[in-house]
PDB file of N, CA and C in Angstrom:
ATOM      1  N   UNK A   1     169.331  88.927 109.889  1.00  0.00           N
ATOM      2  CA  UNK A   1     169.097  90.039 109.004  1.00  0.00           C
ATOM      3  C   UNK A   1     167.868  90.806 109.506  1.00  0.00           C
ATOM      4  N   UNK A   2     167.893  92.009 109.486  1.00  0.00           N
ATOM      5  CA  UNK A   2     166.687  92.751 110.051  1.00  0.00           C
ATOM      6  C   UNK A   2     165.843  93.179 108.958  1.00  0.00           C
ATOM      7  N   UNK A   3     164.159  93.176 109.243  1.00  0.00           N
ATOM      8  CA  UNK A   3     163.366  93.446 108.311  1.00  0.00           C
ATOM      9  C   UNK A   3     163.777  94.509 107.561  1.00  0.00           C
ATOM     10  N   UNK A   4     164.407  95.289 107.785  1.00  0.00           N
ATOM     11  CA  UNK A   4     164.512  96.753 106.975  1.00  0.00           C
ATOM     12  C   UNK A   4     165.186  96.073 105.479  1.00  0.00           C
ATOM     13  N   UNK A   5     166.024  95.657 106.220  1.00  0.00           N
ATOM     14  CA  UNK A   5     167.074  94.886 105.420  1.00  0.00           C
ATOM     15  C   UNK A   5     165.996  93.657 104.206  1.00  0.00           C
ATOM     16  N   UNK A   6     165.287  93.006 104.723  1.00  0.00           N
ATOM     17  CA  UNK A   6     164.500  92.160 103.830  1.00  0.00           C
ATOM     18  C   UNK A   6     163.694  92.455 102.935  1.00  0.00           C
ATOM     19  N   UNK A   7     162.742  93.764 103.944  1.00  0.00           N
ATOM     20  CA  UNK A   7     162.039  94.803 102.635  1.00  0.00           C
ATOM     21  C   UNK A   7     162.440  94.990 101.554  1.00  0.00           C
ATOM     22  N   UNK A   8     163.763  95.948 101.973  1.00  0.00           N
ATOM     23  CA  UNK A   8     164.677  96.471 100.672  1.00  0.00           C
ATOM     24  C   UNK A   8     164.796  95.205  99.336  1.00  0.00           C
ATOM     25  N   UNK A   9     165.425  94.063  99.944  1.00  0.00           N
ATOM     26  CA  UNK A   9     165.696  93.122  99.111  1.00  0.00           C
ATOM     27  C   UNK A   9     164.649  92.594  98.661  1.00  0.00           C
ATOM     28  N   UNK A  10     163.488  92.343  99.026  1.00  0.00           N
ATOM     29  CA  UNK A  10     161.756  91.803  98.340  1.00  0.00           C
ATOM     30  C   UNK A  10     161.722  93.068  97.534  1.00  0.00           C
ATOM     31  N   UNK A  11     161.629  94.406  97.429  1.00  0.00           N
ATOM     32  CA  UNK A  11     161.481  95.251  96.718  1.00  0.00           C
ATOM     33  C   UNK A  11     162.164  95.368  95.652  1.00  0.00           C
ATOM     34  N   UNK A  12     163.841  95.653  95.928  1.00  0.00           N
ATOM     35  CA  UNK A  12     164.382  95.527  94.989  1.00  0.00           C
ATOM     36  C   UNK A  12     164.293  94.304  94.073  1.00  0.00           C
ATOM     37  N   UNK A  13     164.048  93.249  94.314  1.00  0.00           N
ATOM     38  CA  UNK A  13     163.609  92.135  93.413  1.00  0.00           C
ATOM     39  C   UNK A  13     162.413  92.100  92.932  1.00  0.00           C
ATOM     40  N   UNK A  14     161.458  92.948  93.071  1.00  0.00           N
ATOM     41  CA  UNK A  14     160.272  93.256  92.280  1.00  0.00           C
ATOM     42  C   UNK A  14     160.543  94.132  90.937  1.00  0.00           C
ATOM     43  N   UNK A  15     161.792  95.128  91.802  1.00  0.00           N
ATOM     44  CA  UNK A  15     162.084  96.252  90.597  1.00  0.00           C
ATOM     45  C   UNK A  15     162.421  95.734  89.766  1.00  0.00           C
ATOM     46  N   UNK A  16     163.678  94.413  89.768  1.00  0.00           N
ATOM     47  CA  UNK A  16     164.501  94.332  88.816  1.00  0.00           C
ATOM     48  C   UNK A  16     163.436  93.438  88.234  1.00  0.00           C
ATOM     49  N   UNK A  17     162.638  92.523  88.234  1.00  0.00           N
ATOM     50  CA  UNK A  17     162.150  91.199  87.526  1.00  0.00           C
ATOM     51  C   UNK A  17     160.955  92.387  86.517  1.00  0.00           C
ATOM     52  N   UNK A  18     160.426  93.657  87.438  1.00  0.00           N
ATOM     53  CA  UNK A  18     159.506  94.444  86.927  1.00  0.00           C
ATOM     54  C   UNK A  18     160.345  95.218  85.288  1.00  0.00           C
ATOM     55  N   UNK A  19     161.862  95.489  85.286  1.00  0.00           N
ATOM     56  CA  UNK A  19     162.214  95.886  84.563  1.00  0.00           C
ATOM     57  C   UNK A  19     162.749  95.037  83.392  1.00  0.00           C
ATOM     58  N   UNK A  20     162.776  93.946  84.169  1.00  0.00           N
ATOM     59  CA  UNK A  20     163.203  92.833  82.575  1.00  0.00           C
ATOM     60  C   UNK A  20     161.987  92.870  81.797  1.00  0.00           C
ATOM     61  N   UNK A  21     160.752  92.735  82.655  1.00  0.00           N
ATOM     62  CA  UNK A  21     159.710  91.942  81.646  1.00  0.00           C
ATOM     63  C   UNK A  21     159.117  93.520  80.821  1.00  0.00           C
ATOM     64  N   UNK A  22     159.512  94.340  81.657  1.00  0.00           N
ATOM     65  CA  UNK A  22     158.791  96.112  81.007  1.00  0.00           C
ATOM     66  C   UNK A  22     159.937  95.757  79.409  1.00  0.00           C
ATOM     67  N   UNK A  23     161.503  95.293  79.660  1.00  0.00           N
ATOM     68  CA  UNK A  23     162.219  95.314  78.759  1.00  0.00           C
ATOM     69  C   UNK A  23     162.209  94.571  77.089  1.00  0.00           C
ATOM     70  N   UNK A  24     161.375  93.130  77.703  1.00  0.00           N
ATOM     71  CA  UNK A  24     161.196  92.350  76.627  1.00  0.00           C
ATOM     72  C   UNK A  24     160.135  92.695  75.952  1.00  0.00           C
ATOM     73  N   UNK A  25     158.767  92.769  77.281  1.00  0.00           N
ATOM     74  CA  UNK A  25     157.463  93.355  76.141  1.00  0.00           C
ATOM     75  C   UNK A  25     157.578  94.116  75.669  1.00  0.00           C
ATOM     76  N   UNK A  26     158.685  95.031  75.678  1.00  0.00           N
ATOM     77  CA  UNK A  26     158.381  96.103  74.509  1.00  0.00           C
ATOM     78  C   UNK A  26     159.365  96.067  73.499  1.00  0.00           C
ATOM     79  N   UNK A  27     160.461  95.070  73.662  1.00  0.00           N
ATOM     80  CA  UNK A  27     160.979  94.998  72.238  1.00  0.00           C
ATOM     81  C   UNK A  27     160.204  94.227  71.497  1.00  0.00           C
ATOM     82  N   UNK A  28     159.625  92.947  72.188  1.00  0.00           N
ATOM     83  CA  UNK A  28     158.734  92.072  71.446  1.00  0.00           C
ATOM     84  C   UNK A  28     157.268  92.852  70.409  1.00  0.00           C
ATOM     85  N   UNK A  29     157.254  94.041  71.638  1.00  0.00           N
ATOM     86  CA  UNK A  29     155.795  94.494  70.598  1.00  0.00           C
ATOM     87  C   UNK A  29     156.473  95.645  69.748  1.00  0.00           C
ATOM     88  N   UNK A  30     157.533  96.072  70.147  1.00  0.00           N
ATOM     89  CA  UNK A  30     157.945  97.294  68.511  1.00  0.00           C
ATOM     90  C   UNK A  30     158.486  96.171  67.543  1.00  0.00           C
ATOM     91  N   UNK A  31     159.388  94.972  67.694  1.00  0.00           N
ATOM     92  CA  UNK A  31     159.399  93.937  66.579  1.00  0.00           C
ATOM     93  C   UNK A  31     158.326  93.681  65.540  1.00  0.00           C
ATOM     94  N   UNK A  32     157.449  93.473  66.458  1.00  0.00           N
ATOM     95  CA  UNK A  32     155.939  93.093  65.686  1.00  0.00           C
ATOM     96  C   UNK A  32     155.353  94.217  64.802  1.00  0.00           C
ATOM     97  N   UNK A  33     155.399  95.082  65.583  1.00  0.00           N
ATOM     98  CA  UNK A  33     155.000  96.346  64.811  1.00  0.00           C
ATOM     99  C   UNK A  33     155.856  96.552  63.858  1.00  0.00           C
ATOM    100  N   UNK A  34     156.856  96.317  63.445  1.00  0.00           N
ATOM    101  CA  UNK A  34     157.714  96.816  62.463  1.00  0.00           C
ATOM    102  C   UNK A  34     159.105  97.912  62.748  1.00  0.00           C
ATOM    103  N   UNK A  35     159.465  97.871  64.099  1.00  0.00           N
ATOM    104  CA  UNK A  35     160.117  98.497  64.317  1.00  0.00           C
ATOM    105  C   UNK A  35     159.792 100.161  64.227  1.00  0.00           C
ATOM    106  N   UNK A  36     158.548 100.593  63.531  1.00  0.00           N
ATOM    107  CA  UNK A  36     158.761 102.106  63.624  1.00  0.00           C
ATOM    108  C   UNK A  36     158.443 102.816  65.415  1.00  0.00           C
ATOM    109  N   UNK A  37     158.320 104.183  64.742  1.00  0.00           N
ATOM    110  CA  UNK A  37     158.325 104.666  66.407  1.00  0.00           C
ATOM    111  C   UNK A  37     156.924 104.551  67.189  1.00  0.00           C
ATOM    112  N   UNK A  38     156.084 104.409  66.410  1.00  0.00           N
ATOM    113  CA  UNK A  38     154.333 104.336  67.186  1.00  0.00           C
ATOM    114  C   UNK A  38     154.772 102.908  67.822  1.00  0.00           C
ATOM    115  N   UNK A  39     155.006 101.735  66.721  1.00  0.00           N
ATOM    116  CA  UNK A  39     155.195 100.184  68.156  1.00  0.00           C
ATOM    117  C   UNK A  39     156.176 100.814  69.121  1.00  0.00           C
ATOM    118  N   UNK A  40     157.486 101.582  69.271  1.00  0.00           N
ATOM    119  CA  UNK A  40     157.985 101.569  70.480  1.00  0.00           C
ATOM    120  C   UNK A  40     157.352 101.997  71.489  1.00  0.00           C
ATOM    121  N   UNK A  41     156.215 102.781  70.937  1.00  0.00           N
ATOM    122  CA  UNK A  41     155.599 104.183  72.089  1.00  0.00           C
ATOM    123  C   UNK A  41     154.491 102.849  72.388  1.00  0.00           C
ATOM    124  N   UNK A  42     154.000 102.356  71.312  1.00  0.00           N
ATOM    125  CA  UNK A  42     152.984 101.251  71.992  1.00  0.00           C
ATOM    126  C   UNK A  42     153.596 100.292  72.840  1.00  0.00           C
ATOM    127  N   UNK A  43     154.874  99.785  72.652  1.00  0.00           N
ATOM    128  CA  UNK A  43     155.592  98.552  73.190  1.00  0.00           C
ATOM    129  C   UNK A  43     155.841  99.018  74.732  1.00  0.00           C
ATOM    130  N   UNK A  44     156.083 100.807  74.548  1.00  0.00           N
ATOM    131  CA  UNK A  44     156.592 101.056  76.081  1.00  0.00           C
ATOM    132  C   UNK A  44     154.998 101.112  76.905  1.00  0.00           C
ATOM    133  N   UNK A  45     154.588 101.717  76.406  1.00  0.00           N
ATOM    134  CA  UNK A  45     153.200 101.921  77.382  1.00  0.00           C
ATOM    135  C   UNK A  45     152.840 100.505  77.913  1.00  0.00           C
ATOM    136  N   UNK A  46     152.769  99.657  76.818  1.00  0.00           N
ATOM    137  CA  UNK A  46     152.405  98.127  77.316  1.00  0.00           C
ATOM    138  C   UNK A  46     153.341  97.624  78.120  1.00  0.00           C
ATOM    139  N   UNK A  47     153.840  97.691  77.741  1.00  0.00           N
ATOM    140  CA  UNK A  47     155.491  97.154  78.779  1.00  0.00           C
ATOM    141  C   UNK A  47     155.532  97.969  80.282  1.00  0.00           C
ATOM    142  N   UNK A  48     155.529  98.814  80.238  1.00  0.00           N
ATOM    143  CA  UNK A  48     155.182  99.772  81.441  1.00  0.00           C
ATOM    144  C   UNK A  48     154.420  98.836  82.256  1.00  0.00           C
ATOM    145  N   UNK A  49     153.350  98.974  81.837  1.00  0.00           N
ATOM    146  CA  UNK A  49     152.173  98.356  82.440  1.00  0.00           C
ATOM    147  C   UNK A  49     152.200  96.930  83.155  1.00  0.00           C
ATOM    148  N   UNK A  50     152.252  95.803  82.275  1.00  0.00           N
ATOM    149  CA  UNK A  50     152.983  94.728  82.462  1.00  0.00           C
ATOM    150  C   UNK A  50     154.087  94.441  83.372  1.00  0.00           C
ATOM    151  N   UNK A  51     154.924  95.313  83.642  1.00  0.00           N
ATOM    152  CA  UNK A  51     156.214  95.617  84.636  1.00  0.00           C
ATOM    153  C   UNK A  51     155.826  95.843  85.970  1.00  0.00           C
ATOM    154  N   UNK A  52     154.538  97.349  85.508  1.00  0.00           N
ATOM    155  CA  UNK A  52     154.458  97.597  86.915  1.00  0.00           C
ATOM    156  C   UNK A  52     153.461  96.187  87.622  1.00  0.00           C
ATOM    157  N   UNK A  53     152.909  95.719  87.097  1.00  0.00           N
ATOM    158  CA  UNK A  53     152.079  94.351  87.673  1.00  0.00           C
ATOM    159  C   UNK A  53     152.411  93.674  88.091  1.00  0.00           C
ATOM    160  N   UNK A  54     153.974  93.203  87.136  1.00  0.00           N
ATOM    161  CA  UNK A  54     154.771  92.111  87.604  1.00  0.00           C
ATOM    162  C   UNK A  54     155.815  92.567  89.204  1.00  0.00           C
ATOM    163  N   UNK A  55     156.249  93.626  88.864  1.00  0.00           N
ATOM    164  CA  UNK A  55     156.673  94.365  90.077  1.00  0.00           C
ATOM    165  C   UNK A  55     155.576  94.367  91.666  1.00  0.00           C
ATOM    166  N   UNK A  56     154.581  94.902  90.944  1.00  0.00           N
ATOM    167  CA  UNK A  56     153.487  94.398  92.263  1.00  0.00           C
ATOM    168  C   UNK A  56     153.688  92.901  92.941  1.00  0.00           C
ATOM    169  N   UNK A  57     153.533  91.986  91.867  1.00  0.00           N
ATOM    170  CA  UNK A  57     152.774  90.992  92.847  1.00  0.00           C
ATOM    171  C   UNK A  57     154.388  89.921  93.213  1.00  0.00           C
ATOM    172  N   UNK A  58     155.674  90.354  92.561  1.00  0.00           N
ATOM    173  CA  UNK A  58     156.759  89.833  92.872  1.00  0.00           C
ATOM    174  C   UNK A  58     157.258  90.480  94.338  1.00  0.00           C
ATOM    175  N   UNK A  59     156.620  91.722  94.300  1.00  0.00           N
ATOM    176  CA  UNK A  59     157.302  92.396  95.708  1.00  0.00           C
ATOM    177  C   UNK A  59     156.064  92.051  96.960  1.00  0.00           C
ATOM    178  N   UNK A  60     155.264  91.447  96.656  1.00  0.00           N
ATOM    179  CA  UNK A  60     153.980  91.233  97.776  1.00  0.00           C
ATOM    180  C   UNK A  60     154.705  89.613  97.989  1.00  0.00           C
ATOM    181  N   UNK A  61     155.136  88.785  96.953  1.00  0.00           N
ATOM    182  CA  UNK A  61     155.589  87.566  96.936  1.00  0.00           C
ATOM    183  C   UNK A  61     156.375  87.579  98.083  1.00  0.00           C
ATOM    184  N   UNK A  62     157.914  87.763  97.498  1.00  0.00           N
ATOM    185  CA  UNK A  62     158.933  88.079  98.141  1.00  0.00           C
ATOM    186  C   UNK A  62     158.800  88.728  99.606  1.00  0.00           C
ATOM    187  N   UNK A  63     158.163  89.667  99.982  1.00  0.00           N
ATOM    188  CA  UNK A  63     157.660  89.760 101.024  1.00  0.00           C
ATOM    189  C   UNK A  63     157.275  89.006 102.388  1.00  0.00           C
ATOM    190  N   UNK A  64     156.374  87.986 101.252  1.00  0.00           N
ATOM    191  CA  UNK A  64     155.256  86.816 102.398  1.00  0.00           C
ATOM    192  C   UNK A  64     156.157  85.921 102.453  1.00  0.00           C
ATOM    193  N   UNK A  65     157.027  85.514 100.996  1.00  0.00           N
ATOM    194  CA  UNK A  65     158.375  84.166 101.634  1.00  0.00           C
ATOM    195  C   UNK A  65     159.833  85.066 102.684  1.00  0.00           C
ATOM    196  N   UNK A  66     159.679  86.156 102.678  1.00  0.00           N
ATOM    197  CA  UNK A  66     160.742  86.936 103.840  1.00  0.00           C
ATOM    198  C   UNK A  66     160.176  87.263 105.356  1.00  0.00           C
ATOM    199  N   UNK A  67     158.638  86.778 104.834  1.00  0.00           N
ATOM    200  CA  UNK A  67     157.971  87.140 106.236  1.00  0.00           C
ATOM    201  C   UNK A  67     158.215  88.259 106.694  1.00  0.00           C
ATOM    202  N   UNK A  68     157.624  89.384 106.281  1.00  0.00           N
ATOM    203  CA  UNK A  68     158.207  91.132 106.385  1.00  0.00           C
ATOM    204  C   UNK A  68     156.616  91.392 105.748  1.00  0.00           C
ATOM    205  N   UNK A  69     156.448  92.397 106.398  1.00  0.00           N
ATOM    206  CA  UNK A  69     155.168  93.523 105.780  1.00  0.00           C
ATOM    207  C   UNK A  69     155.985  94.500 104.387  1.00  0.00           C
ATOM    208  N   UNK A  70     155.352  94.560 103.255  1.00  0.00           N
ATOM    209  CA  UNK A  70     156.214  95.460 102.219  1.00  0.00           C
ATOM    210  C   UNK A  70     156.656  96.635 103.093  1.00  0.00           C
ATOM    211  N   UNK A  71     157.536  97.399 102.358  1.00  0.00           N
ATOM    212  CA  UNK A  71     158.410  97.959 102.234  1.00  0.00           C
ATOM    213  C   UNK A  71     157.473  99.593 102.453  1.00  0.00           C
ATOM    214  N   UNK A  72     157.459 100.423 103.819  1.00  0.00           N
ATOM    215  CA  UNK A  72     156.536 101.177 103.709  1.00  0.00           C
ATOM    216  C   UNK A  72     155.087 101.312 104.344  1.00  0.00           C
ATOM    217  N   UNK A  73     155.338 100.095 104.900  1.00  0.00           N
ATOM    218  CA  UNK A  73     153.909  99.520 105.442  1.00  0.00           C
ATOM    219  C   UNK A  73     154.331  99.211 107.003  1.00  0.00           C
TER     220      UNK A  73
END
């Protein structure tokens, strides 16, 4: 398999694990809040955030076990 090819796949597996957890923290925090629309807007911002982190350090992961420089680099 050629690095291009491994990048893609360490990346794309940052995206997707980045979008589950953006998905749960923010139903978990508009739940809490009560379901109105300020927890969703709070749940997404937090969730955002949280995602993009988890996305970071899953695609630097994935990376170092594919033995590939990220994606871009």
């Amino acid at each position: 398999m050629s690095d291009k090819a491994k990048q893609i796949i360490a990346f794309t597996t940052g995206a997707i694990v980045g979008i589950v957890v953006f998905g749960i923290v923010k139903t978990i925090i508009a739940n809490m809040l009560g379901g109105n629309p300020a927890g969703a807007i709070l749940g997404g911002a937090v969730g955002g955030a949280i995602g993009a982190i988890v996305f970071f350090f899953v695609n630097k992961f994935m990376a170092s076990v594919l033995k590939v420089p990220e994606l871009g680099k």
